[in-house]
PDB file of N, CA and C in Angstrom:
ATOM      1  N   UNK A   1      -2.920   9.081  -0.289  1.00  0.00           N
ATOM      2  CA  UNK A   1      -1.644   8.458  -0.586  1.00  0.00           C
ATOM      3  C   UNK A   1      -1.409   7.336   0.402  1.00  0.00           C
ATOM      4  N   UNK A   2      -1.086   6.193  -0.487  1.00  0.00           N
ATOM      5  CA  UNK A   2      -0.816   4.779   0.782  1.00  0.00           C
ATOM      6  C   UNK A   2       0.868   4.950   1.453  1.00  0.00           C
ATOM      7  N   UNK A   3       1.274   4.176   2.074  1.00  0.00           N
ATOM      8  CA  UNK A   3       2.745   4.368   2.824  1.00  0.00           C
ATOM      9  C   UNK A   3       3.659   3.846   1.810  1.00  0.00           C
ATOM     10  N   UNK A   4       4.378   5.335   1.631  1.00  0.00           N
ATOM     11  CA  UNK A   4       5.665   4.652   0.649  1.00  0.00           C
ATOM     12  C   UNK A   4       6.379   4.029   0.630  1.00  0.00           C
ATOM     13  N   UNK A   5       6.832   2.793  -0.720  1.00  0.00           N
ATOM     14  CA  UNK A   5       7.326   1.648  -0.232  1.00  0.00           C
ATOM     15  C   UNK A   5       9.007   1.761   0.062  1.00  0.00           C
ATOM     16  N   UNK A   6       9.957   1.404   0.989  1.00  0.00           N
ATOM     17  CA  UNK A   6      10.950   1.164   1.301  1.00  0.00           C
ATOM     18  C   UNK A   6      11.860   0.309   0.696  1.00  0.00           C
ATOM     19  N   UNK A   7      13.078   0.949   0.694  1.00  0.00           N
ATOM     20  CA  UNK A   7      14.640   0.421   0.415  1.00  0.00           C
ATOM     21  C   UNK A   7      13.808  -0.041  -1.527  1.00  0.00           C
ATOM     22  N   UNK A   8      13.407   0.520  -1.956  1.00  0.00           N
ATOM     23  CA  UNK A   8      13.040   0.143  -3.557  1.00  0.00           C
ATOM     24  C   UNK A   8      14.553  -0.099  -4.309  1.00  0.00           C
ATOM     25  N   UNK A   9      14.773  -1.268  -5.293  1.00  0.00           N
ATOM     26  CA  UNK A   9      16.013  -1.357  -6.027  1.00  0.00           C
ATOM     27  C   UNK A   9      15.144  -1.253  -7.368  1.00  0.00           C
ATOM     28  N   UNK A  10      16.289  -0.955  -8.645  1.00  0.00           N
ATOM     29  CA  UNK A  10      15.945  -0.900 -10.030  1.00  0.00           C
ATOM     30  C   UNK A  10      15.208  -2.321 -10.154  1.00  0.00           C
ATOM     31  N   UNK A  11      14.335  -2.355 -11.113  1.00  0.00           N
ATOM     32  CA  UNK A  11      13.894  -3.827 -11.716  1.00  0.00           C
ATOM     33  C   UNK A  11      14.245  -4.147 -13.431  1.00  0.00           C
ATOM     34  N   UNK A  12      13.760  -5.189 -13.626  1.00  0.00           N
ATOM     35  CA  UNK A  12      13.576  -5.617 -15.089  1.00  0.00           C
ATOM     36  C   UNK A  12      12.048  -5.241 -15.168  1.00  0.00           C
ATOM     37  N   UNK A  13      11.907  -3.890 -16.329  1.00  0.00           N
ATOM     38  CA  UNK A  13      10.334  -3.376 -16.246  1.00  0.00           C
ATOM     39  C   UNK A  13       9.481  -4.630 -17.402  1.00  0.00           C
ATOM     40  N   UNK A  14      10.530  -5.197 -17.943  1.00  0.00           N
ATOM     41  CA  UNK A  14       9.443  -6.294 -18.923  1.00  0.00           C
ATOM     42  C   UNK A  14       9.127  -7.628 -18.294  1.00  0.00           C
ATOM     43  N   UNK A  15      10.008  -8.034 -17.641  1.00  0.00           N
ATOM     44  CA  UNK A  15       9.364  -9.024 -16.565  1.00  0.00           C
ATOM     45  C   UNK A  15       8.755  -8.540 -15.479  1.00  0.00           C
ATOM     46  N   UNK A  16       8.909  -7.389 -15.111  1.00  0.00           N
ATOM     47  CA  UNK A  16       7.231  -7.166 -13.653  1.00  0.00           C
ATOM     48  C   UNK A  16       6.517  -7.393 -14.423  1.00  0.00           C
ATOM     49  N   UNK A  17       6.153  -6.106 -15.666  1.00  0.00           N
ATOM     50  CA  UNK A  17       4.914  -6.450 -16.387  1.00  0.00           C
ATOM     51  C   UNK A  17       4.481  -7.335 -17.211  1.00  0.00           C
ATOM     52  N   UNK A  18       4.908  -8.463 -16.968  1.00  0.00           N
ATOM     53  CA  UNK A  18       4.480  -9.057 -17.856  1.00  0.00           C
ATOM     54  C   UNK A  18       3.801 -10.597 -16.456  1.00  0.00           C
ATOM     55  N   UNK A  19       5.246 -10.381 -15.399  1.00  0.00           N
ATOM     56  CA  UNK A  19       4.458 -11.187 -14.137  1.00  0.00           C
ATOM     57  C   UNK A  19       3.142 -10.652 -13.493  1.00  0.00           C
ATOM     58  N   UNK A  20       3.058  -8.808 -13.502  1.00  0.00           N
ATOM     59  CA  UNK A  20       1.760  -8.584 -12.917  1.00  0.00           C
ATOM     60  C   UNK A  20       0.703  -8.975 -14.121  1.00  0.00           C
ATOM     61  N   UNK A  21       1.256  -8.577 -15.007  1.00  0.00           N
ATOM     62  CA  UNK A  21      -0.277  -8.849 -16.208  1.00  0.00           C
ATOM     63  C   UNK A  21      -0.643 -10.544 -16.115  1.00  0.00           C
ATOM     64  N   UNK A  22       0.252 -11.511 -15.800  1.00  0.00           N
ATOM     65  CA  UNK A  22      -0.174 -12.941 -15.707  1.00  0.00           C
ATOM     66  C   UNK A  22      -0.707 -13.264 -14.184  1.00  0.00           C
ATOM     67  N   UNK A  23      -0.478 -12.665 -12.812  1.00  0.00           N
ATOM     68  CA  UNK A  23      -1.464 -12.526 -11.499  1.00  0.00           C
ATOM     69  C   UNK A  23      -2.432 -11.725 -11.753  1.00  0.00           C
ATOM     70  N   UNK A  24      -2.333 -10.700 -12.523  1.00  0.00           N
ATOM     71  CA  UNK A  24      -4.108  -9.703 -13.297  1.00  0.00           C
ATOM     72  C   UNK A  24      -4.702 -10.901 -13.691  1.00  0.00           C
ATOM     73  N   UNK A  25      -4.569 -11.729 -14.846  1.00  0.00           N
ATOM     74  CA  UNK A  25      -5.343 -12.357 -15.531  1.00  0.00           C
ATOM     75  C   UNK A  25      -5.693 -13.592 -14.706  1.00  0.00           C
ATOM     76  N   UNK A  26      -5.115 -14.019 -13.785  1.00  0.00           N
ATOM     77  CA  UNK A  26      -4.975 -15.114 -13.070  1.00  0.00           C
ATOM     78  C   UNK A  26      -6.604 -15.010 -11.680  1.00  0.00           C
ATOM     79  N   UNK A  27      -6.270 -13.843 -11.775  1.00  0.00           N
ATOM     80  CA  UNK A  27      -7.377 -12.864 -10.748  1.00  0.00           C
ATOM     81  C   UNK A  27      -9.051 -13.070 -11.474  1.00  0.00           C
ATOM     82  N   UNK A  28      -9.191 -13.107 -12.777  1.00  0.00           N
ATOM     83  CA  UNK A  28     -10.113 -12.991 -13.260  1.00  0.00           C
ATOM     84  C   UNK A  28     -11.424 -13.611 -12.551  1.00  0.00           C
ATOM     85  N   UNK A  29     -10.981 -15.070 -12.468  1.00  0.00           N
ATOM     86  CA  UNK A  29     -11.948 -15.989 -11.776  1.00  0.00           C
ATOM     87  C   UNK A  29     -11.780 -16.112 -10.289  1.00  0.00           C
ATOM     88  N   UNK A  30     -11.381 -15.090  -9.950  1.00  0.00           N
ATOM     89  CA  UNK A  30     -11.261 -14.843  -8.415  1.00  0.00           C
ATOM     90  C   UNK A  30     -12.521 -14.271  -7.864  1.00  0.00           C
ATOM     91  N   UNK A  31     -12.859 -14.588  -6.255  1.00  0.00           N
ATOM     92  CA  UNK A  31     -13.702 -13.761  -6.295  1.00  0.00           C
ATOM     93  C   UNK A  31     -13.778 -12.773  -5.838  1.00  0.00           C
ATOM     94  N   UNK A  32     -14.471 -11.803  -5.769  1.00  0.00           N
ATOM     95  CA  UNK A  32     -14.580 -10.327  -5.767  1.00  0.00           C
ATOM     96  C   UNK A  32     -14.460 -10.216  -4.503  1.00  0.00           C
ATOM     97  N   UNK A  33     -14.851 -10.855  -3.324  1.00  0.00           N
ATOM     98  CA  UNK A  33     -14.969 -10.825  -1.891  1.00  0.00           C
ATOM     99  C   UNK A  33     -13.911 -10.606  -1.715  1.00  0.00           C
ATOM    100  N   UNK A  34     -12.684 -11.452  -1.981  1.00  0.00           N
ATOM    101  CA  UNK A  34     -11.505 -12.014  -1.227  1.00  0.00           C
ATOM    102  C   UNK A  34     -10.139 -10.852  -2.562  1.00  0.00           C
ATOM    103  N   UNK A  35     -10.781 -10.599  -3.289  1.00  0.00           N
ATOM    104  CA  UNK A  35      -9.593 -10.191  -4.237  1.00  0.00           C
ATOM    105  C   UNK A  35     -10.103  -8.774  -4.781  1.00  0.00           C
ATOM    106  N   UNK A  36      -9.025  -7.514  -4.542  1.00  0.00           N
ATOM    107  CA  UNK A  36      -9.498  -6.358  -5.228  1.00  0.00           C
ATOM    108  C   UNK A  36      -9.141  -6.154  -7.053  1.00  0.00           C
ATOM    109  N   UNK A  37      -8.225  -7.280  -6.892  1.00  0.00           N
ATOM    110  CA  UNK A  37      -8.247  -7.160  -8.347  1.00  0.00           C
ATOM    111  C   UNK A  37      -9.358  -7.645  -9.244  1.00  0.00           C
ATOM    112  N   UNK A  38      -9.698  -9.090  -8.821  1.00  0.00           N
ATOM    113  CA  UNK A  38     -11.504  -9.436  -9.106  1.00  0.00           C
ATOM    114  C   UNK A  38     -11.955  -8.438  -9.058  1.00  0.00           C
ATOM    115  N   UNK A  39     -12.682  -7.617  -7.751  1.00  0.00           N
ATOM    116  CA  UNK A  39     -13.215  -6.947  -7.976  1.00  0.00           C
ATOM    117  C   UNK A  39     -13.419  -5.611  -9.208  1.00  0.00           C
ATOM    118  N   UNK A  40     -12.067  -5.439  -9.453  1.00  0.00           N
ATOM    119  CA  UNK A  40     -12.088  -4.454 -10.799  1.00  0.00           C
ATOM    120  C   UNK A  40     -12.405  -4.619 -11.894  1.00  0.00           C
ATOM    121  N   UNK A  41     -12.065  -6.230 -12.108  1.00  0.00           N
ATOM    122  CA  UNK A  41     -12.455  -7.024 -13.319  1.00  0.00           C
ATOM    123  C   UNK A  41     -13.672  -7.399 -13.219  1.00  0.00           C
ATOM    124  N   UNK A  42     -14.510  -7.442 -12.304  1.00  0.00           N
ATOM    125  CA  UNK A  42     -15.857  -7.813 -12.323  1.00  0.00           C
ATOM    126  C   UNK A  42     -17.036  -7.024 -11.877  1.00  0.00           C
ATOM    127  N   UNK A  43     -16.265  -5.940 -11.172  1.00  0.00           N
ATOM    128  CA  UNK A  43     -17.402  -5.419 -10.749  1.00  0.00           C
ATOM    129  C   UNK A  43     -17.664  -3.871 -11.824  1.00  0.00           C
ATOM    130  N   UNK A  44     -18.570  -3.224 -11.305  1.00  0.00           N
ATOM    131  CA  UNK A  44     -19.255  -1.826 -12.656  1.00  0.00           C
ATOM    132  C   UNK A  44     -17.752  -1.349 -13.053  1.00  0.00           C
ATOM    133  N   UNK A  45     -17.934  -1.081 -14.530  1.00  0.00           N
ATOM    134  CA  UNK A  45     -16.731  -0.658 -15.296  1.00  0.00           C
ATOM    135  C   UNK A  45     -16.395   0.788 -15.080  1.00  0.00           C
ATOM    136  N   UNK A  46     -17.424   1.469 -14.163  1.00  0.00           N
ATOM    137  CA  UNK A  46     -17.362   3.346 -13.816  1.00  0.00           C
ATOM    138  C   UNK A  46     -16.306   3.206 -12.748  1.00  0.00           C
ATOM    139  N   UNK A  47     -16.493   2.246 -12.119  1.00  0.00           N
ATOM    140  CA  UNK A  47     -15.687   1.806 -10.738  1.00  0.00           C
ATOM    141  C   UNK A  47     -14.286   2.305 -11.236  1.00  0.00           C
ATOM    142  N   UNK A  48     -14.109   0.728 -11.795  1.00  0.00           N
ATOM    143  CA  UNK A  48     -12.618   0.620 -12.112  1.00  0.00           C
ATOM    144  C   UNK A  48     -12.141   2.011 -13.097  1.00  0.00           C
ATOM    145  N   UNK A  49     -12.890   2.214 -13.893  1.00  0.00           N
ATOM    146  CA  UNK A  49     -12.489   3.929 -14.374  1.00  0.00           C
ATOM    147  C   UNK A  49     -12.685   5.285 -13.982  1.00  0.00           C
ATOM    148  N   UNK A  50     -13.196   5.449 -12.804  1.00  0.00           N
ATOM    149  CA  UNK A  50     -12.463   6.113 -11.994  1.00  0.00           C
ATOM    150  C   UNK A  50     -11.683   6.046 -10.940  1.00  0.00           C
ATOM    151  N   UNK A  51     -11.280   5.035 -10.677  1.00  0.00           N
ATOM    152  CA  UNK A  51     -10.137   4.823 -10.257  1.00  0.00           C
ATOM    153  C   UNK A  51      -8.960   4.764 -10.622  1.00  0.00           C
ATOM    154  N   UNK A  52      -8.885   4.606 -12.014  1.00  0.00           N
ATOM    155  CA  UNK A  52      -7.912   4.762 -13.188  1.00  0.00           C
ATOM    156  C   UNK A  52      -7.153   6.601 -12.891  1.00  0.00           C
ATOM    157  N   UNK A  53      -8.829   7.170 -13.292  1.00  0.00           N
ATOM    158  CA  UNK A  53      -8.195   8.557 -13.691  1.00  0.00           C
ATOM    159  C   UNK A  53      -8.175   8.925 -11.970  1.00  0.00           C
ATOM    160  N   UNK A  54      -8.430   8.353 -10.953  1.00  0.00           N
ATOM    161  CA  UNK A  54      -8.215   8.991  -9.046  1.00  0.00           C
ATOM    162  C   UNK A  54      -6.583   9.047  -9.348  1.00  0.00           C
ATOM    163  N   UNK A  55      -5.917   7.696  -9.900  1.00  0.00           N
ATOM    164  CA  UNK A  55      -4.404   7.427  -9.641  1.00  0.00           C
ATOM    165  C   UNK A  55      -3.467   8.110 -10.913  1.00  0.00           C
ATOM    166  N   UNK A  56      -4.200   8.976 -12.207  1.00  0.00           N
ATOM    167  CA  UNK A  56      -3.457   9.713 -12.880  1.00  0.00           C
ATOM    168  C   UNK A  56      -3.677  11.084 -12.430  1.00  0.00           C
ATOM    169  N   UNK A  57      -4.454  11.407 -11.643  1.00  0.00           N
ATOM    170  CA  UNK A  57      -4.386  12.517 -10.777  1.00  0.00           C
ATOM    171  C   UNK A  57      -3.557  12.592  -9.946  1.00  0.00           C
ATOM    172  N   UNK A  58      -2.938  11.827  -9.149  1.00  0.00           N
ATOM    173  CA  UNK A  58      -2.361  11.448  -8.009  1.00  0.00           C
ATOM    174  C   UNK A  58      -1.256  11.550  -8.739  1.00  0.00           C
ATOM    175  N   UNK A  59      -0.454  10.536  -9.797  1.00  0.00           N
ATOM    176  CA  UNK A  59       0.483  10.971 -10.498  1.00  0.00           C
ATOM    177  C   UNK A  59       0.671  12.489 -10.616  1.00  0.00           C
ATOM    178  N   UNK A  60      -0.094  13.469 -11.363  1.00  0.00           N
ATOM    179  CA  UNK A  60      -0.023  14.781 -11.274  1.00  0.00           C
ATOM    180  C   UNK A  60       0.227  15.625 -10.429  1.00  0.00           C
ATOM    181  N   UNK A  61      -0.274  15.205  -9.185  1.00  0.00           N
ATOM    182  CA  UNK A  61      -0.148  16.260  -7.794  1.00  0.00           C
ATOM    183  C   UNK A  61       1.137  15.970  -7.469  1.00  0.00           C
ATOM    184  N   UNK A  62       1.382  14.617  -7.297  1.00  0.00           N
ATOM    185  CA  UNK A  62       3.079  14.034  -6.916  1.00  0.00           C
ATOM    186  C   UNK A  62       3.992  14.803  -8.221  1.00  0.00           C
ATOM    187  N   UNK A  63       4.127  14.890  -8.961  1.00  0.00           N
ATOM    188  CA  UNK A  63       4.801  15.506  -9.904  1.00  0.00           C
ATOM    189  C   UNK A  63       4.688  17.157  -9.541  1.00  0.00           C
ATOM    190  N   UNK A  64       3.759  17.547  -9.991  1.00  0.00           N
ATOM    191  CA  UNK A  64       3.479  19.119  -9.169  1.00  0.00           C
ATOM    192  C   UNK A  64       4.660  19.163  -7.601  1.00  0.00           C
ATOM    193  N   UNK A  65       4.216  18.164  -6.523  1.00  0.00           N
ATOM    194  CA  UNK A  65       5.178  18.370  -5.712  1.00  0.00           C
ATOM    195  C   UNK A  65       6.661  18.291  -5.534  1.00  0.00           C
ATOM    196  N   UNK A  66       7.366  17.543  -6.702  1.00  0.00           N
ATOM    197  CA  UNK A  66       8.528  16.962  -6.898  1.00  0.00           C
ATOM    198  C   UNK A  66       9.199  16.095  -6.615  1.00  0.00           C
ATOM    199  N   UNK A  67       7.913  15.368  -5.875  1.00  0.00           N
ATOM    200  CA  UNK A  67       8.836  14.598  -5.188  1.00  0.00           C
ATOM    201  C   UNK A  67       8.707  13.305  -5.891  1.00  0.00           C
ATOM    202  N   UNK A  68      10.296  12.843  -5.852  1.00  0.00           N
ATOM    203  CA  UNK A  68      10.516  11.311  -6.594  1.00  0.00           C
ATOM    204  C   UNK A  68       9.707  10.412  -6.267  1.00  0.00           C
ATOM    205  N   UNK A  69      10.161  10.290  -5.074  1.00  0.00           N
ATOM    206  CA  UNK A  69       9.795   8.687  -4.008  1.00  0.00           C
ATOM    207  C   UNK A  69       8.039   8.728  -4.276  1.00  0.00           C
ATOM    208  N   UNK A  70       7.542   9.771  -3.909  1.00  0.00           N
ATOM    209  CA  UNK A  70       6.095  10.035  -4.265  1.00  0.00           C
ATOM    210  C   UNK A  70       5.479   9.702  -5.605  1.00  0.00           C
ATOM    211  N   UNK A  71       6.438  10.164  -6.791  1.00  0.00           N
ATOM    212  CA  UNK A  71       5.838   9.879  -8.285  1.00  0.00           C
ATOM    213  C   UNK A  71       6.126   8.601  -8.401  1.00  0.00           C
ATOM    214  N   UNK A  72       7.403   8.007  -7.974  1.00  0.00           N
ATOM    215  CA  UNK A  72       7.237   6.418  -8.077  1.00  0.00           C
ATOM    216  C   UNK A  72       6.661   5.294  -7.588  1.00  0.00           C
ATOM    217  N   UNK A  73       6.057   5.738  -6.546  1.00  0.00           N
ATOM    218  CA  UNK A  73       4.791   5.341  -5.676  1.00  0.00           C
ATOM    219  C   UNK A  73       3.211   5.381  -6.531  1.00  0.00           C
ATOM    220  N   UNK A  74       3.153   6.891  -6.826  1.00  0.00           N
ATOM    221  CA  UNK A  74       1.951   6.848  -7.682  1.00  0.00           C
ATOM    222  C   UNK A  74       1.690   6.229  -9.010  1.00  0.00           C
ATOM    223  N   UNK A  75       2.781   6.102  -9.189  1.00  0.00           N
ATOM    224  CA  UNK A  75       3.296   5.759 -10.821  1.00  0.00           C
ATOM    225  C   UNK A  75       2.665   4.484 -11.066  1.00  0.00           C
ATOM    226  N   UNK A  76       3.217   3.461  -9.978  1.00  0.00           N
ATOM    227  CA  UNK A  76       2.653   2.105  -9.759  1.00  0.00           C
ATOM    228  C   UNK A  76       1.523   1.715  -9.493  1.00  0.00           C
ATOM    229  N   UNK A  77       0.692   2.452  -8.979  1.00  0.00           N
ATOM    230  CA  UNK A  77      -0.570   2.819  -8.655  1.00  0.00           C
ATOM    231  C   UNK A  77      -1.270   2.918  -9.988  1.00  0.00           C
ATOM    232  N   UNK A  78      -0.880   3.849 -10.854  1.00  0.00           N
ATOM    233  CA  UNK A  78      -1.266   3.905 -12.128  1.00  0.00           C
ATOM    234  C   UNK A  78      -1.152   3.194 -13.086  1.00  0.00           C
ATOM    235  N   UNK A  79       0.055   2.716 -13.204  1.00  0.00           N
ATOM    236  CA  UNK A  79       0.531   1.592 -14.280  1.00  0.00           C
ATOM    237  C   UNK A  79      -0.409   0.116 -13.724  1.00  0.00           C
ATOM    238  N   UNK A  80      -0.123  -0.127 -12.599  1.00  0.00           N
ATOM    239  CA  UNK A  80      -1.635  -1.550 -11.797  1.00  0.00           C
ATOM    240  C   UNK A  80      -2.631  -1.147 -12.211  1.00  0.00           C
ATOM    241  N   UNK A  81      -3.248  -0.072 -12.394  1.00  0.00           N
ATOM    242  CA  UNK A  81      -4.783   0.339 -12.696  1.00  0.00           C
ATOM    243  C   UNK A  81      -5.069   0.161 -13.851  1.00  0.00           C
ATOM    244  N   UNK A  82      -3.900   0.786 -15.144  1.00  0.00           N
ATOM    245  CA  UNK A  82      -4.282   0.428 -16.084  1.00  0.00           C
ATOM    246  C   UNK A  82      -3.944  -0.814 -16.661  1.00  0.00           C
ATOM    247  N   UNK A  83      -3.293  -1.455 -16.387  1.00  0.00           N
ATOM    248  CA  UNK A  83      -3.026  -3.348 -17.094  1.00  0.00           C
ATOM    249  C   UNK A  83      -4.503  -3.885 -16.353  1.00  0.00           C
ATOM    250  N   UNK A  84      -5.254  -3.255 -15.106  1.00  0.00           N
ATOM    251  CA  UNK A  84      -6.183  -3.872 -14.611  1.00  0.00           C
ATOM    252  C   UNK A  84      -6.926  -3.774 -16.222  1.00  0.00           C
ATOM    253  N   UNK A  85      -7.382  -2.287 -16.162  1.00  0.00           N
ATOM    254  CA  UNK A  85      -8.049  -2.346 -17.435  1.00  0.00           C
ATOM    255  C   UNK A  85      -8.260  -2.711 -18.708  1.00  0.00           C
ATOM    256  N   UNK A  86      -6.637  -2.476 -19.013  1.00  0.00           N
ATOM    257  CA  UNK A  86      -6.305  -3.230 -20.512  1.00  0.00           C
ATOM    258  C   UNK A  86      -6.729  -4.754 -20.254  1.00  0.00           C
ATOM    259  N   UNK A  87      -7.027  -5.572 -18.904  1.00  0.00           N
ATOM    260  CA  UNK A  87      -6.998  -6.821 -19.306  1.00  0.00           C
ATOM    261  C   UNK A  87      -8.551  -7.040 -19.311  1.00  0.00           C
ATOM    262  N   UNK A  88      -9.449  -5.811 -18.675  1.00  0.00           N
ATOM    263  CA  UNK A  88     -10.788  -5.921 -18.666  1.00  0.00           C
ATOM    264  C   UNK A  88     -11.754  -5.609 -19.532  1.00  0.00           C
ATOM    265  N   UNK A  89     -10.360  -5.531 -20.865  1.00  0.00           N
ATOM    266  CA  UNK A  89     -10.905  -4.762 -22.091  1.00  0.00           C
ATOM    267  C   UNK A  89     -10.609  -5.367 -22.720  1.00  0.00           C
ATOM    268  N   UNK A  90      -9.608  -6.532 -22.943  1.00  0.00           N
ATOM    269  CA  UNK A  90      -9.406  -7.651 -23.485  1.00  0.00           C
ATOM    270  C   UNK A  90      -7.826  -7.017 -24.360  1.00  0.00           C
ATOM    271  N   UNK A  91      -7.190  -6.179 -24.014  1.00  0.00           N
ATOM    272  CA  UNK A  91      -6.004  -5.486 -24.453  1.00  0.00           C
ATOM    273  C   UNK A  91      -4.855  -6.458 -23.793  1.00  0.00           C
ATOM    274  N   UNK A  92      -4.138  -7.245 -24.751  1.00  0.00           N
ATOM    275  CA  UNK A  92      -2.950  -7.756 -24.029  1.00  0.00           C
ATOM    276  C   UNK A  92      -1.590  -6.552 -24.268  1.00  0.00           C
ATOM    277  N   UNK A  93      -0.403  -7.256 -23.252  1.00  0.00           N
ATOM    278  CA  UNK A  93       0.541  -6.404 -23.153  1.00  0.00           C
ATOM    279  C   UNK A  93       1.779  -6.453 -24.100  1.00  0.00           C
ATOM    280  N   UNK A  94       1.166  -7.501 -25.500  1.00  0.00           N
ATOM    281  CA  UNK A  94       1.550  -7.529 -26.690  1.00  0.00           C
ATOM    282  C   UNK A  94       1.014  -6.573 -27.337  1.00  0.00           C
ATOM    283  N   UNK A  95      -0.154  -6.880 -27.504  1.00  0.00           N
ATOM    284  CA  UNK A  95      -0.932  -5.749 -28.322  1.00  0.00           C
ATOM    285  C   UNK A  95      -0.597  -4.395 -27.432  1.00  0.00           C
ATOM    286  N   UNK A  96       0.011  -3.829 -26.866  1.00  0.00           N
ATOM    287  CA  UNK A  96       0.321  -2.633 -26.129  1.00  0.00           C
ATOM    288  C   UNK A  96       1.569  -2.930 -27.072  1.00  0.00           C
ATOM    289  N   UNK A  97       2.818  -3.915 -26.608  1.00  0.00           N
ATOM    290  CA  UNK A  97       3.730  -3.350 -27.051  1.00  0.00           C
ATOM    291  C   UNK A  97       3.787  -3.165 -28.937  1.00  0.00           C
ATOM    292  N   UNK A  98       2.806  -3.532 -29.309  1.00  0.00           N
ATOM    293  CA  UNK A  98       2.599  -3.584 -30.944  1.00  0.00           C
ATOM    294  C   UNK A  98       2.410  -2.499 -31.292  1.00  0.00           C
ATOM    295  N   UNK A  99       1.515  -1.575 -30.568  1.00  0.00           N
ATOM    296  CA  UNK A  99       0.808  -0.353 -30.482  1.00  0.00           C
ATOM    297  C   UNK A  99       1.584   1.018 -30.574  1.00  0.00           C
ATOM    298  N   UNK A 100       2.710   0.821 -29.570  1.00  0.00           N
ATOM    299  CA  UNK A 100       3.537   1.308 -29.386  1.00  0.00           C
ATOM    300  C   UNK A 100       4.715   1.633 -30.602  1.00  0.00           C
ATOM    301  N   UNK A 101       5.015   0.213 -30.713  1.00  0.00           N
ATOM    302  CA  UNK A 101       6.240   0.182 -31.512  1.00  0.00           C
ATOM    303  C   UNK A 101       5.827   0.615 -32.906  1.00  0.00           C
ATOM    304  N   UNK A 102       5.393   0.569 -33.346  1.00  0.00           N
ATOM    305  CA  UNK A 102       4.236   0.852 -34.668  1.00  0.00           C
ATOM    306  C   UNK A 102       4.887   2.542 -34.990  1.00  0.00           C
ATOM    307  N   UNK A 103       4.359   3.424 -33.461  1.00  0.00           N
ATOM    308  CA  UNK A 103       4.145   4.871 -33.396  1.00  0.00           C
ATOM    309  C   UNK A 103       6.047   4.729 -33.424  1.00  0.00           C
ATOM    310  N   UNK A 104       6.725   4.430 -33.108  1.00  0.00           N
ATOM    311  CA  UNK A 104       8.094   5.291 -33.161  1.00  0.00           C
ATOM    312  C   UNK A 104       8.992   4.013 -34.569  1.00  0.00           C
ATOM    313  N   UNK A 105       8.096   3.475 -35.256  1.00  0.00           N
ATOM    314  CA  UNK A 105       8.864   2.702 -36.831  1.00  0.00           C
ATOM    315  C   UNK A 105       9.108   3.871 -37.855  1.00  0.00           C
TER     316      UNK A 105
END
């Protein structure tokens, strides 16, 4: 677990994600040396997927423990991991919200 982040306020969840998914994609042609997000996008795809399922584990144990501050910590951890992926899979965060909305029409 990294150091939990401090004094956190509510956000607008469709503008983070949609600002982290445009610094994800922005990352692409980055290079792997200097950027861990490059690196996910470029380097072996086992990598970046297990690291996916390290941080929905982590979600789980934090939940198991109860603690808030902890699941919302991991949470982010998880939700970054997977837009890493969806963008290394060529999944935009349209086609997510299409996906979605579809299942509750």
């Amino acid at each position: 677990m990294g150091v939990r982040t401090a004094n956190v306020t509510d956000g607008n969840i469709g503008e983070t994600l949609t600002g982290l998914a445009a610094v994800i994609r922005g990352r692409r042609e980055a290079s792997p040396e200097t950027s861990y997000t490059a690196k996910l996008l470029q380097g072996e795809a086992d990598s970046l997927l297990k690291k996916l399922a390290e941080e929905a584990s982590e979600v789980i144990m934090a939940c198991k423990d109860d603690d808030h501050d902890h699941i919302r910590y991991e949470a982010a951890d998880l939700v970054y991991h997977l837009m890493v992926t969806l963008e290394r899979y060529g999944i935009t965060l349209e086609e997510l919200a299409g996906e979605l909305d579809a299942r509750h029409r």
